[in-house]
Protein backbone atom coordinates (compact mmCIF):
# COMPACT_ATOMS: atom_id res chain seq x y z
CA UNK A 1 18.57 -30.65 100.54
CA UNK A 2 15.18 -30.51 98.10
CA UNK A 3 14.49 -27.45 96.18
CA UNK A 4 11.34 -26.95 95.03
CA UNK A 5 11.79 -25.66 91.66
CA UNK A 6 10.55 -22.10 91.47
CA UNK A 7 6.94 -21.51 89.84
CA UNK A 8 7.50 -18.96 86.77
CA UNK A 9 4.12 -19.99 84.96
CA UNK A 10 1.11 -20.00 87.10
CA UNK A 11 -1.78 -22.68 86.69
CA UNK A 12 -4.96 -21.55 84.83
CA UNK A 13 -8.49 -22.75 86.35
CA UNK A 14 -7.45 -20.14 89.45
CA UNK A 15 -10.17 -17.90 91.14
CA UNK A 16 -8.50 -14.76 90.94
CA UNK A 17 -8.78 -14.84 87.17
CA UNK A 18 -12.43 -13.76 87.47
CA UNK A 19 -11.48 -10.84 89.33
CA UNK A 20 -11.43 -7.89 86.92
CA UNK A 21 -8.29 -5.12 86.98
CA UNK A 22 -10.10 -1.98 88.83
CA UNK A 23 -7.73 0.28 87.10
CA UNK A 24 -6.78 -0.63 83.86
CA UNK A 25 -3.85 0.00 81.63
CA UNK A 26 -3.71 3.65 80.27
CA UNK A 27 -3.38 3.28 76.54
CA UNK A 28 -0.68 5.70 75.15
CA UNK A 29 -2.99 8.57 74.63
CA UNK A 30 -4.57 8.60 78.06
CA UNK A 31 -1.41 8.91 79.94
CA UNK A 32 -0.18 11.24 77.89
CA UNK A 33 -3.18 13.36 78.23
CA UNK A 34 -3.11 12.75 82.58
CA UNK A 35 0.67 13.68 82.29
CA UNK A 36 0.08 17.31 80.87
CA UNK A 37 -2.37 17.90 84.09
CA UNK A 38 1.09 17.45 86.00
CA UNK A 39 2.10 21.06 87.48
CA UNK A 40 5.40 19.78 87.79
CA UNK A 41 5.52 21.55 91.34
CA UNK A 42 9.37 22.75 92.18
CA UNK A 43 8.74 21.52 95.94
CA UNK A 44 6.75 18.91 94.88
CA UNK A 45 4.60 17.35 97.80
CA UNK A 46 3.97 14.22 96.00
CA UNK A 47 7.71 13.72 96.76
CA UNK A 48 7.60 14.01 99.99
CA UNK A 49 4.73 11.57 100.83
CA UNK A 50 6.45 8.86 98.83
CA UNK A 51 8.07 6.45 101.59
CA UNK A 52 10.96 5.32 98.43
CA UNK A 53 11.25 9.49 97.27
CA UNK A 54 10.37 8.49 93.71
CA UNK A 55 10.71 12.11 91.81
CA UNK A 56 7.35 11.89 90.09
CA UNK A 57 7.11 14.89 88.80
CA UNK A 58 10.31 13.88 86.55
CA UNK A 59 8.84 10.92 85.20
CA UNK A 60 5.67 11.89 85.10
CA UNK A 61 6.97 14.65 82.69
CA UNK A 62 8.67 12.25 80.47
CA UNK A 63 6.01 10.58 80.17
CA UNK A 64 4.69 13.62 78.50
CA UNK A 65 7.40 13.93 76.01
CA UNK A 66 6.97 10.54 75.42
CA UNK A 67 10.21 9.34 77.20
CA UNK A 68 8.59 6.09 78.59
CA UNK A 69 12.18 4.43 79.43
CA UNK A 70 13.80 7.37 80.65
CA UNK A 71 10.83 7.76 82.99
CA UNK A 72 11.13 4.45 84.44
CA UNK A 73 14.38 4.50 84.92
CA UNK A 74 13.51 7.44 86.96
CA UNK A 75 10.82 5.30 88.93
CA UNK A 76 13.30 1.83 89.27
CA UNK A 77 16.26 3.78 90.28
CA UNK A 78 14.38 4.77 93.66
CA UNK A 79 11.99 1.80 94.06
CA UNK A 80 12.98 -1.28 91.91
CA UNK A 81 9.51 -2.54 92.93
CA UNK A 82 7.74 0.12 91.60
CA UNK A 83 5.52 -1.97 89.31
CA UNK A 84 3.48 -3.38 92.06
CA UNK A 85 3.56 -0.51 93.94
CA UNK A 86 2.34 1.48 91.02
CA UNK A 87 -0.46 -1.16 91.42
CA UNK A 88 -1.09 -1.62 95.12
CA UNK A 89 0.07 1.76 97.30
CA UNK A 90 -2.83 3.35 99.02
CA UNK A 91 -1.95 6.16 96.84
CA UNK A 92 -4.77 7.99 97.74
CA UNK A 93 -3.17 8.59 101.52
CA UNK A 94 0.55 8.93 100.23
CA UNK A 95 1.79 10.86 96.41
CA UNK A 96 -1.78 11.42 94.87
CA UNK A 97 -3.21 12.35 98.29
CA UNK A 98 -0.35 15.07 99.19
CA UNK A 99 -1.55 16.37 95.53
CA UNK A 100 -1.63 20.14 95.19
CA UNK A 101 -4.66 19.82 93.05
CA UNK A 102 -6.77 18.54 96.22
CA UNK A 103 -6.52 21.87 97.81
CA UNK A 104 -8.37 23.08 94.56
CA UNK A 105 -10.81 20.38 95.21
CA UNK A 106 -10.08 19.39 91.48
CA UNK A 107 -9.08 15.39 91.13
CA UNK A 108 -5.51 14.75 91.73
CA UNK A 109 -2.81 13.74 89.02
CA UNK A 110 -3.26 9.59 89.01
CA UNK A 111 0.15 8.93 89.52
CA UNK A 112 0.01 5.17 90.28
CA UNK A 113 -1.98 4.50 87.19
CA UNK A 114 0.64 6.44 85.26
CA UNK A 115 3.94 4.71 86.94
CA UNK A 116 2.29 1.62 85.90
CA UNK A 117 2.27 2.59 82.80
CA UNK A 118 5.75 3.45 82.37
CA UNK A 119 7.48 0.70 84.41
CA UNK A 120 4.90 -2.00 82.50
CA UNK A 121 6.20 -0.82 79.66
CA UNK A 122 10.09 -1.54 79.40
CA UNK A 123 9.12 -5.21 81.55
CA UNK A 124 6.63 -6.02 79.08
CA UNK A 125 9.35 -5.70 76.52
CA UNK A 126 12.02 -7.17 78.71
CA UNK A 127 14.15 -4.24 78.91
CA UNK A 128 13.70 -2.92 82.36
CA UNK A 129 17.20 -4.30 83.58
CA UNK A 130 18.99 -2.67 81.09
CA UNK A 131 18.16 1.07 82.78
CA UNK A 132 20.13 0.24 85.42
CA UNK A 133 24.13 0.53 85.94
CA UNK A 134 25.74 -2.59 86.64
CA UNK A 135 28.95 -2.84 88.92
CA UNK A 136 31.34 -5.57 88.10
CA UNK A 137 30.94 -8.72 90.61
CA UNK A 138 33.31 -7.62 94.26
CA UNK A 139 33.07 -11.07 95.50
CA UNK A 140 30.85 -10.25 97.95
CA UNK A 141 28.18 -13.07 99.07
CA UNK A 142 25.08 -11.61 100.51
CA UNK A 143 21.49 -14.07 101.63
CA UNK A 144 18.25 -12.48 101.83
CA UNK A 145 15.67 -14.72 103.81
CA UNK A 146 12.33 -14.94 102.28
CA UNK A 147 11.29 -13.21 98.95
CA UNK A 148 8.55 -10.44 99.61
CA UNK A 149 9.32 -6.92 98.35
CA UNK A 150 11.57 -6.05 100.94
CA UNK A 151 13.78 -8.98 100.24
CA UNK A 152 13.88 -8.16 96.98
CA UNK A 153 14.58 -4.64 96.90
CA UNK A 154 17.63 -5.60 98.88
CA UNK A 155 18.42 -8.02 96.46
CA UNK A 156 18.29 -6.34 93.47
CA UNK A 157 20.09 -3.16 94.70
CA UNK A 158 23.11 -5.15 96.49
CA UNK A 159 22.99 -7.11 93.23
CA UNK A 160 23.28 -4.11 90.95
CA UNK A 161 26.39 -3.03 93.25
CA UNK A 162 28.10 -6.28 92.16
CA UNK A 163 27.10 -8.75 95.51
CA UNK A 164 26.39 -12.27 94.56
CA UNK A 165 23.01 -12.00 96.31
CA UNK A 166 20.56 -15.22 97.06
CA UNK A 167 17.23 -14.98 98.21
CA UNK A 168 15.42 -18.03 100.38
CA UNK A 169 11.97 -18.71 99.77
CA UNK A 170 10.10 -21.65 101.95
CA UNK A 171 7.10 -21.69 99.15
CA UNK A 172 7.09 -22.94 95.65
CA UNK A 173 6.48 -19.50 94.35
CA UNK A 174 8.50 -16.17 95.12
CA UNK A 175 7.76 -12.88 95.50
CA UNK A 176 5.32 -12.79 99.05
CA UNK A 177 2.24 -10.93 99.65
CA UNK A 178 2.92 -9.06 96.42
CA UNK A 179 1.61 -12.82 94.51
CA UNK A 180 -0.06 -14.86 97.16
CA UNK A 181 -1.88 -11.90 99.21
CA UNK A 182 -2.24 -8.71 96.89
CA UNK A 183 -6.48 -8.17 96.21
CA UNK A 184 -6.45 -9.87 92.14
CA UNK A 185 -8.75 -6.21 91.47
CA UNK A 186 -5.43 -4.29 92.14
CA UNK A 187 -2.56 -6.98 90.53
CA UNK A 188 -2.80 -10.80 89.66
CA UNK A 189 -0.19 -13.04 91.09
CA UNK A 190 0.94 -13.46 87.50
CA UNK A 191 2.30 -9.13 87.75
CA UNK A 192 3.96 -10.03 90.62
CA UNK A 193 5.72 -12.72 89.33
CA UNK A 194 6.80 -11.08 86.31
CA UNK A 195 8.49 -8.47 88.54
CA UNK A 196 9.92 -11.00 90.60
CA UNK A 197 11.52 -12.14 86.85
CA UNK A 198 13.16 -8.54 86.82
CA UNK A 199 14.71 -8.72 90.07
CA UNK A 200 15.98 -12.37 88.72
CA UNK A 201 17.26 -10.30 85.73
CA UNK A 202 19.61 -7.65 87.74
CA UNK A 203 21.90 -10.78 88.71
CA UNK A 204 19.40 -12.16 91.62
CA UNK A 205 19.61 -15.88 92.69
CA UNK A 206 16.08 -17.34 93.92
CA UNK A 207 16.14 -21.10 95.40
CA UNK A 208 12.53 -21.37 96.54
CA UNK A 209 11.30 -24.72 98.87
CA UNK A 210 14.18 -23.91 101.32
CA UNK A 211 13.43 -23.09 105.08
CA UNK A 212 16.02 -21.79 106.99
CA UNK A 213 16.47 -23.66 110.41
CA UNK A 214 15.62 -27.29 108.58
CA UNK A 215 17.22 -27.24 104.67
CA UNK A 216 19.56 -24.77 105.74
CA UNK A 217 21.37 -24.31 108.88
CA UNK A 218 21.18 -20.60 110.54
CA UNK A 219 25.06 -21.37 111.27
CA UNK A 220 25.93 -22.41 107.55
CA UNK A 221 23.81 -19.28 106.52
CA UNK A 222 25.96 -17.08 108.47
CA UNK A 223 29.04 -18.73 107.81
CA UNK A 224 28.52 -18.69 103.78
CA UNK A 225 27.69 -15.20 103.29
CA UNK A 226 28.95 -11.35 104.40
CA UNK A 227 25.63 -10.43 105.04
CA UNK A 228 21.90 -11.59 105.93
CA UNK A 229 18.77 -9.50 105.60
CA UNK A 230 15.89 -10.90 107.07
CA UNK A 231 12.71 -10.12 105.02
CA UNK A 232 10.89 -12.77 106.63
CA UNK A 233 7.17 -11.38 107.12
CA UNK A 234 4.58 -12.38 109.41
CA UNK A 235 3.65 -16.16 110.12
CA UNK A 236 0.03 -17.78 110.17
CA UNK A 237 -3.50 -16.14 110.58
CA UNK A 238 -4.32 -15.78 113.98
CA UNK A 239 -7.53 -17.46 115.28
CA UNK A 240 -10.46 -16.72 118.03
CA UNK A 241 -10.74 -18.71 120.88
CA UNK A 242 -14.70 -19.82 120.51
CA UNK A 243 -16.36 -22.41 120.46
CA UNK A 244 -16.74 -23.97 116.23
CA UNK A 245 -13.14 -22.08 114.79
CA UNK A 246 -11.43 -25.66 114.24
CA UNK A 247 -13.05 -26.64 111.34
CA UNK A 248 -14.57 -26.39 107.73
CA UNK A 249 -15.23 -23.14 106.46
CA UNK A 250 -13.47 -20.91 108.78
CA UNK A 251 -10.58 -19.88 107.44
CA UNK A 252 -7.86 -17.28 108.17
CA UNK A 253 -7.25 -14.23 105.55
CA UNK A 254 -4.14 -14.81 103.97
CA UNK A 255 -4.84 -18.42 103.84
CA UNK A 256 -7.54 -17.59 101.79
CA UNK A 257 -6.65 -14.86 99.79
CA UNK A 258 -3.73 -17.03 98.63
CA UNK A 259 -5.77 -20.37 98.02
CA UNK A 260 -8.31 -17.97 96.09
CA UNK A 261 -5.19 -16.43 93.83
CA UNK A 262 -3.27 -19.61 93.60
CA UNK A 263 -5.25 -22.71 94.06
CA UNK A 264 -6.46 -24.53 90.65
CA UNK A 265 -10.38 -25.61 90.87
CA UNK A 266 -10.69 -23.90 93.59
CA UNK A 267 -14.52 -22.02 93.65
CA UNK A 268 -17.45 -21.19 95.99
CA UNK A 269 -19.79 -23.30 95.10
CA UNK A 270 -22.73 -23.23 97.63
CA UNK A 271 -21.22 -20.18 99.49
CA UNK A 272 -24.23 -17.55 98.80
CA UNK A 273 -23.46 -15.66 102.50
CA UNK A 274 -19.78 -14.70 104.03
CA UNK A 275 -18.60 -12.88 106.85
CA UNK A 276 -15.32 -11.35 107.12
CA UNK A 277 -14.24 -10.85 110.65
CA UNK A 278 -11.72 -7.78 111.47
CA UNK A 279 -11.25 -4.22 110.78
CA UNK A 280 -8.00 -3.49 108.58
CA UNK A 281 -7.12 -3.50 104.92
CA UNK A 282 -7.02 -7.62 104.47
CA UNK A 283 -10.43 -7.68 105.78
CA UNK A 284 -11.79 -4.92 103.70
CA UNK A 285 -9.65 -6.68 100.93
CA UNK A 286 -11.39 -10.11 101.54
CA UNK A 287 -14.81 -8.75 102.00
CA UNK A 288 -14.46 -7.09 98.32
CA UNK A 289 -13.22 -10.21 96.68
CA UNK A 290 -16.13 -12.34 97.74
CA UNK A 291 -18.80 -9.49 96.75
CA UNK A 292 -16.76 -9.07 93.44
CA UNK A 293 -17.17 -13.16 93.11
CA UNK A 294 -20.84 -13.01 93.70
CA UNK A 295 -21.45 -14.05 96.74
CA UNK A 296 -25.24 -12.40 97.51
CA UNK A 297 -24.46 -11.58 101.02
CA UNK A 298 -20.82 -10.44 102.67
CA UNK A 299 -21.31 -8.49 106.14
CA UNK A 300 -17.70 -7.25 107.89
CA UNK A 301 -18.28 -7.65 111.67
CA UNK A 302 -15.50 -5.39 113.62
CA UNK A 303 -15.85 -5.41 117.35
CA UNK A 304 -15.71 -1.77 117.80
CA UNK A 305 -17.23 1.21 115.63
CA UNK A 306 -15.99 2.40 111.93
CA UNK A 307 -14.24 5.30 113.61
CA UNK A 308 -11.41 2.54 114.93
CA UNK A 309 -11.27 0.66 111.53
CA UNK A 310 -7.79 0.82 110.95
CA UNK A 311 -8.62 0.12 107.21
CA UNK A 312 -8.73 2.78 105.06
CA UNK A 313 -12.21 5.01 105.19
CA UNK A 314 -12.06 4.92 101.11
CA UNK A 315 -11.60 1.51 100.60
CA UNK A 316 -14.40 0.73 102.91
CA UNK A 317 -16.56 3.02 100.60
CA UNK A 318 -15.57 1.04 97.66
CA UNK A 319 -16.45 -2.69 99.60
CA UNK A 320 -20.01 -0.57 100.36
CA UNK A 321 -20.95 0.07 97.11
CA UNK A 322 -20.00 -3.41 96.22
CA UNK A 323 -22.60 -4.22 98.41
CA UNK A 324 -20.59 -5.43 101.92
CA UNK A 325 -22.17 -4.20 104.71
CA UNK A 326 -19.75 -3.52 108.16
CA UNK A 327 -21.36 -4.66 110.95
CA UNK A 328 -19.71 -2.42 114.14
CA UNK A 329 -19.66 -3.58 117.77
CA UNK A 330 -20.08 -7.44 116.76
CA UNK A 331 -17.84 -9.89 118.74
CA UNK A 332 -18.41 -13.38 117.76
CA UNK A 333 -18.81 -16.27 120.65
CA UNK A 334 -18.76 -18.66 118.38
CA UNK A 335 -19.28 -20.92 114.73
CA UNK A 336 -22.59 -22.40 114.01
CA UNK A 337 -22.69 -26.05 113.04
CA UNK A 338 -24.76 -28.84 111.81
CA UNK A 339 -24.18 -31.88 110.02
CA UNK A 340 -24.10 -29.76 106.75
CA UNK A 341 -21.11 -27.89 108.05
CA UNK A 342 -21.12 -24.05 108.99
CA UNK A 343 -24.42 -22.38 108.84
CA UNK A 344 -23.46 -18.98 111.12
CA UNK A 345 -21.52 -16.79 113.72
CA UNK A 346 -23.18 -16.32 116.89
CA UNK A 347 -22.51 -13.23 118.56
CA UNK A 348 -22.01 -12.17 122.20
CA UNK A 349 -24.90 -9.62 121.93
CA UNK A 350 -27.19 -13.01 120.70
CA UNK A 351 -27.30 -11.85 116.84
CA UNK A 352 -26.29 -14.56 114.79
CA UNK A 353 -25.29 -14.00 111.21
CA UNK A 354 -25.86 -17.02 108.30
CA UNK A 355 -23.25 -17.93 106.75
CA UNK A 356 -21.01 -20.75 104.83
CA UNK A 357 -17.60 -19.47 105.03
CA UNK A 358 -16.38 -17.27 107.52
CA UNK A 359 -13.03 -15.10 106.81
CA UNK A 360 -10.98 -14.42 110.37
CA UNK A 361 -8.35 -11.16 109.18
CA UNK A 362 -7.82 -10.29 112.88
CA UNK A 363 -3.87 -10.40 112.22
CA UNK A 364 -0.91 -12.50 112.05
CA UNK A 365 1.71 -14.76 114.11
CA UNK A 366 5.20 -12.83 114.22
CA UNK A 367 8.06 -14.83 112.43
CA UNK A 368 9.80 -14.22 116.44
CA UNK A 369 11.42 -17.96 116.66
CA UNK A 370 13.09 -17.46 113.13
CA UNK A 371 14.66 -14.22 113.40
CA UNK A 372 15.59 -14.91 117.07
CA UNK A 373 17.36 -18.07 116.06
CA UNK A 374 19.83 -15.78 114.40
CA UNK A 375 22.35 -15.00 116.93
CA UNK A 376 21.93 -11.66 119.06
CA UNK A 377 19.02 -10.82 117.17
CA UNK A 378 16.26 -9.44 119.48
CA UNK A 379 12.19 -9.17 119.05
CA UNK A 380 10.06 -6.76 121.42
CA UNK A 381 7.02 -7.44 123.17
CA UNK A 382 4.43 -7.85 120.05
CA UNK A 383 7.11 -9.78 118.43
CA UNK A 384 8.72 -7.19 116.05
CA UNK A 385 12.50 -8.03 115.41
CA UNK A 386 14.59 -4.99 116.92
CA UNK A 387 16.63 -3.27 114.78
CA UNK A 388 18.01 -0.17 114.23
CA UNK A 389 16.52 3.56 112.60
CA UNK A 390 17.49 3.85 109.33
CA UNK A 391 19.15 0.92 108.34
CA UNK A 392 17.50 -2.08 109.75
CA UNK A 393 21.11 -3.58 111.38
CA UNK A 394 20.61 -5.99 114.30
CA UNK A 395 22.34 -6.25 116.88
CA UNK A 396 24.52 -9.26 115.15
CA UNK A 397 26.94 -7.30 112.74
CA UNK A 398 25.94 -9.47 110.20
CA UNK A 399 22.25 -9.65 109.97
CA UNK A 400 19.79 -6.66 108.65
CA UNK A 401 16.03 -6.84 108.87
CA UNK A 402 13.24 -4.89 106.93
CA UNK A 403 9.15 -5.03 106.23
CA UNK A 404 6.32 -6.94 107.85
CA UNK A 405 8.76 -8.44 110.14
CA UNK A 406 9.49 -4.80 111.84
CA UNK A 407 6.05 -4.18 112.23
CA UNK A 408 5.66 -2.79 108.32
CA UNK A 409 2.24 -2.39 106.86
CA UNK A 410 2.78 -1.46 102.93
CA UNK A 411 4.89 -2.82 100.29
CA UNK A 412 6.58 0.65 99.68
CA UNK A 413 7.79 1.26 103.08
CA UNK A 414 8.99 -2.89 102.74
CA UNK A 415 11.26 -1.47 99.59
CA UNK A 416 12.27 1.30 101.40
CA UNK A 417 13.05 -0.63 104.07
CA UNK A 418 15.30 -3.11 101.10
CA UNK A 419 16.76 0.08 99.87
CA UNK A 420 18.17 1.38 103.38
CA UNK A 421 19.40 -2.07 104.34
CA UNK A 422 20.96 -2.63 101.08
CA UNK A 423 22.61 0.74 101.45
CA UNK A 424 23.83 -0.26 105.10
CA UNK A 425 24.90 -3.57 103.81
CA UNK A 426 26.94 -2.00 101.37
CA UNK A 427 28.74 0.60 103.80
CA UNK A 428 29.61 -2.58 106.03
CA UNK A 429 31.09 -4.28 103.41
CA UNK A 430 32.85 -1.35 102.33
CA UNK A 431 32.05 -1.39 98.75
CA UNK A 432 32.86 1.56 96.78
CA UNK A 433 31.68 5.01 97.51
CA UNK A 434 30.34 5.34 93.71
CA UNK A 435 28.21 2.49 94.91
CA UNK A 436 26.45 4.16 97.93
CA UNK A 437 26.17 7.50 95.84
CA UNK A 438 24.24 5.31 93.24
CA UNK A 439 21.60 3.53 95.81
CA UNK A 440 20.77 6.71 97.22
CA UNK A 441 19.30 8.00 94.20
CA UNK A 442 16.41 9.25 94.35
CA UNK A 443 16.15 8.16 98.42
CA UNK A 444 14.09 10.82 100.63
């Protein structure tokens, strides 16, 4: 079998580097300062709309008292991925949004800039692991397919209980949507691999280039480990069925978000109008990176009205006042070309739209024929794996499932889903009760 060795350092020359951080670092001062606004609420509703039950008005307040490490250890011991989350949640729709200070119409605490600030911290300074009891190795042997955040929240947790854990990736680079699909405005793929780093530090085994089904058999998976959680994600872009999609400059979303974070060299030169096609978060996502790039014109054309976007309404605002416009009831019928290459979308209502790259985020293959190669293991009709409530078990007593793959949408409810499997994994294999008491801290 080839392994690919895995990718720590990322290679310069890459798009995303142009992309500006939306929300920068607070500097010591400023989150001190936003961490005295904290009301510390007793019932605290920010708790409650936090999918991983992070108690945030505990770290936020030792933030205040300048207790950086004790407040991430706070964060990590109820999301170990709460780095990137800090950087990508919607937070205006989960802990800042459930704020009690938008009932006073006043602006709500900024908890996501401020858990960045304390979980960058201690991995800045390569410390982060150290927050974090460490049971002695129980011989347990546990494989976690693929390496997006709910892999590796599974990982590291069944690896801080003592569980020789490995995690699979097919790519050259670990760590999923979280470094080849996360909007560079909100975190470069170089954050996410420096988190992936910390899960490596908790005891974590990542052999990357492996595909399970061809380097590795499903049986010898099985047969080599007490336990398999399948954090596989979602498969390729799906495509329209009109007339000009096969070919240059039509591309699927996550195949070009990723070649835009990751590729070397590679730039839009001669692209001066895009259209995004689709109605959710990647498109918005897409849409902003090309305005933010400077490409002149970007319209979003979504075949119904704004009102069934399911992308968020602010984020939307944000792409408008970058200048994308949404286009509503526009259905294409098909791709424009001439000798030059693409040069529009045609629609159905006979508007046509110029353009020289066209961005299809109209959603994703299901990862069905892996996780159904797995013995037992079960998808339903839209191709989500079936497992069950709570703690993602299949029906093979051996195999667990979590994120995308479940029909997930967000990276935090991906660790969440980690965390629960981990903790199932860890009843199953009957490790200690002192080891279940620990991964339920801080679990809502």
């Amino acid at each position: 079998m080839s392994v690919v060795p895995h990718v720590r350092i990322l290679p310069d020359g890459r798009l995303e580097n142009r992309l500006a951080d939306s929300k920068p670092l607070y500097s010591d001062a400023e989150a001190i300062a936003e961490a005295n606004r904290c009301l510390y609420c007793h019932d605290a509703p920010c708790i409650a709309a936090c999918p991983t039950g992070i108690d945030i008005p505990t770290f936020i307040r030792k933030i205040s008292t300048e207790n950086v490490r004790g407040s991430a250890r706070a964060i990590l011991t109820a999301n170990l991925l709460g780095y990137s989350c800090s950087r990508v949640c919607p937070v205006e729709e989960l802990c800042a949004g459930a704020c009690v200070y938008n009932a006073w119409e006043r602006t709500p605490i900024a908890i996501g800039r401020l858990q960045r600030y304390a979980t960058e911290a201690v991995l800045a300074k390569g410390v982060a692991k150290d927050l974090l009891p460490k049971a002695a190795p129980n011989g347990k042997r546990v494989a976690c397919v693929g390496s997006g955040p709910a892999s590796l929240a599974c990982a590291g947790y069944l690896a801080l209980e003592g569980c020789a854990v490995t995690v699979y990736e097919k790519r050259a680079v670990a760590g999923g949507l979280n470094v080849t699909g996360v909007a560079p405005y909100k975190m470069h793929a170089a954050s996410g691999s420096a988190e992936v780093e910390f899960i490596e530090s908790l005891g974590v085994t990542i052999r990357t280039g492996v595909t399970i089904g061809q380097d590795v058999s499903v049986a010898d998976l099985l047969a080599q480990h007490d336990a398999v959680f399948l954090g596989c994600g979602l498969g390729a872009d799906a495509t329209l069925d009109v007339p000009g999609t096969d070919g240059p400059g039509v591309h699927g979303a996550v195949a070009w978000i990723e070649r835009m974070k990751l590729e070397p060299g590679y730039g839009l030169a001669g692209v001066t109008s895009a259209v995004v096609i689709g109605g959710g978060n990647t498109a918005i996502d897409a849409a902003r990176e090309l305005a933010k790039l400077g490409v002149r014109d970007v319209a979003m054309l979504y075949r119904r009205t704004e009102q069934d976007m399911s992308g968020y309404a602010h984020e939307l605002e944000l792409a408008r006042s970058e200048g994308v416009r949404l286009v509503e009831k526009a259905v294409p019928a098909s791709f424009v070309r001439t000798v030059g290459g693409l040069e529009g979308v045609a629609l159905t209502d006979g508007r046509t739209f110029p353009c020289q790259l066209a961005v299809l985020a109209i959603g994703q293959a299901s990862m069905a024929p892996l996780a159904t190669s797995f013995p037992g293991v079960q998808v339903d009709a839209k191709g989500r794996v079936q497992a069950e409530a709570g703690s993602g078990r299949t029906a093979h007593p051996k195999v667990w499932v979590g994120g995308d793959a479940t029909g997930g949408e967000l990276v935090v409810t991906a660790v969440q889903d980690g965390k629960r499997a981990a903790r199932s994994i860890a009843q199953a294999l009957g490790l200690p009760a002192r080891a279940e008491a620990a991964m339920q801290a801080g679990a809502r």
